[in-house]
Protein backbone atom coordinates (compact mmCIF):
# COMPACT_ATOMS: atom_id res chain seq x y z
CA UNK A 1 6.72 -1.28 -0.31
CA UNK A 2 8.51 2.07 0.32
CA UNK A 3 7.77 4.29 3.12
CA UNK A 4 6.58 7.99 2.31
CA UNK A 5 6.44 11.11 4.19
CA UNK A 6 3.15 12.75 3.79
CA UNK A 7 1.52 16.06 4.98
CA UNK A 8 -2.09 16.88 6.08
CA UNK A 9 -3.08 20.25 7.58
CA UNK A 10 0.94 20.78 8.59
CA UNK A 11 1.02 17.62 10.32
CA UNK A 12 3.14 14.89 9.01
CA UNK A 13 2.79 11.10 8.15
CA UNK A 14 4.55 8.16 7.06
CA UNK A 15 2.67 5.74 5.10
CA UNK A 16 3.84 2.78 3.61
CA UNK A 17 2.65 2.51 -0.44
CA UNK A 18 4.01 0.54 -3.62
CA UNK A 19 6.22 2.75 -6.02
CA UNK A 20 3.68 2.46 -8.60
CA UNK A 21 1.05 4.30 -6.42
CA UNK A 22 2.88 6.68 -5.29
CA UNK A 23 1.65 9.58 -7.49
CA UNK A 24 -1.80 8.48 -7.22
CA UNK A 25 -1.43 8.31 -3.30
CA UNK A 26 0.23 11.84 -3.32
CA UNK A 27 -2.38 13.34 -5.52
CA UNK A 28 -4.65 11.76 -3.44
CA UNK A 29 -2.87 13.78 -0.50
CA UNK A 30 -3.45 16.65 -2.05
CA UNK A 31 -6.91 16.45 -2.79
CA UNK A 32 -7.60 15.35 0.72
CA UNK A 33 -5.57 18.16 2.54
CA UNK A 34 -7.27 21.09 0.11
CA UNK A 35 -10.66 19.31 1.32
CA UNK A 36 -9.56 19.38 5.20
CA UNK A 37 -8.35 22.87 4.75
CA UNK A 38 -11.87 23.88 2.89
CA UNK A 39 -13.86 22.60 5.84
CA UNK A 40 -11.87 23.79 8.52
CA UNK A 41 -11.90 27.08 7.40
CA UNK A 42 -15.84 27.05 6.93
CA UNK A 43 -16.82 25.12 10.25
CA UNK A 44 -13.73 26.60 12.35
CA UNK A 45 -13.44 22.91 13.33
CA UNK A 46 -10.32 20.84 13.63
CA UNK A 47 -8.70 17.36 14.74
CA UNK A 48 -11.51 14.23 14.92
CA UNK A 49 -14.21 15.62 13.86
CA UNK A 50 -12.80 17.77 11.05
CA UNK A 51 -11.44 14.41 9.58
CA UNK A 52 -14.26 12.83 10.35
CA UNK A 53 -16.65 15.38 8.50
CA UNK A 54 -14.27 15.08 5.75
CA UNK A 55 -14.61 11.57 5.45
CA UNK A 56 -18.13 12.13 5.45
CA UNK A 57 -17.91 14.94 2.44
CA UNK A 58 -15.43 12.93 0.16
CA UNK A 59 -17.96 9.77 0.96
CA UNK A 60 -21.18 12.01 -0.13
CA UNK A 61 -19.06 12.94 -3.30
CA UNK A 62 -18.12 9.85 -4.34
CA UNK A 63 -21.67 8.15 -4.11
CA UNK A 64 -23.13 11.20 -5.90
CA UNK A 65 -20.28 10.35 -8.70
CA UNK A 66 -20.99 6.51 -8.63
CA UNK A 67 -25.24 7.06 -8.92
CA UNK A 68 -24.55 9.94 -11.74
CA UNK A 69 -22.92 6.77 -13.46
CA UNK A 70 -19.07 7.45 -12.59
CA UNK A 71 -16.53 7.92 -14.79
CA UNK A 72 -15.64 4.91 -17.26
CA UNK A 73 -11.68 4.50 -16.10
CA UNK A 74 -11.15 2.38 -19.12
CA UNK A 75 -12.00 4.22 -21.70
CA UNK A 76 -10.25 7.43 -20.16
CA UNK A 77 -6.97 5.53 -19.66
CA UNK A 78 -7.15 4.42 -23.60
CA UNK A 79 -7.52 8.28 -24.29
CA UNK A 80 -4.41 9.54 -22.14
CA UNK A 81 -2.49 6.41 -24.00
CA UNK A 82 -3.64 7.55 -27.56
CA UNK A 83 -2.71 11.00 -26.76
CA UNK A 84 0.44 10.07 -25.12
CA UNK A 85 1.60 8.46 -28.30
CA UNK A 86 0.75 11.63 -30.08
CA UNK A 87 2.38 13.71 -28.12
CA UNK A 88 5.56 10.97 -28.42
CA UNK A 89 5.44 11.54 -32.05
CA UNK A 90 5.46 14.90 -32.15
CA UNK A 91 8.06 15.11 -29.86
CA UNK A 92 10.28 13.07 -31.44
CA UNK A 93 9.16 15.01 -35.07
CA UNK A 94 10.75 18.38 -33.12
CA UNK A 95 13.20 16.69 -32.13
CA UNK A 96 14.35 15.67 -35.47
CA UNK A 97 14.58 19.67 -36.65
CA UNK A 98 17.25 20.16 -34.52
């Protein structure tokens, strides 16, 4: 585990995460800070119960998402790979012009 700095709404935080998560758990940061921003700027609230109505947003989404049928991880992970390798072709195609 490696510790990682981390910012929400200016205030910082050090989390502990695996290096193999740590792009999903800054992205992750991201998403949740734009959220808490969002609300506190249309509620004018802040500090519990902005994180707590922001728990209780990102909760509503995500049960909306998982009852519309979710998204099928799998099969979207197989597409990135395919395209990667595409992309690594072509690449290396280019790179073999010069």
């Amino acid at each position: 585990m490696e510790q990682l700095d981390i910012k929400l709404l200016g205030r910082e935080y050090r989390v502990a995460c695996k290096p193999e998560e740590k792009e999903g758990l800054l992205a992750a940061v991201a998403y949740l800070d734009g959220k808490m921003r969002d609300l506190a700027t249309k509620t004018n609230s802040s500090g519990e119960r902005l994180a707590v109505m922001t728990a209780l947003n990102i909760s509503h989404e995500f049960l909306q998402l998982q009852r519309a049928g979710g998204f099928d991880i799998p099969t979207l992970k197989r597409r990135i790979e395919h395209i990667k390798g595409r992309l690594d072709t072509a690449l290396a195609e280019q790179e073999n012009l010069f």
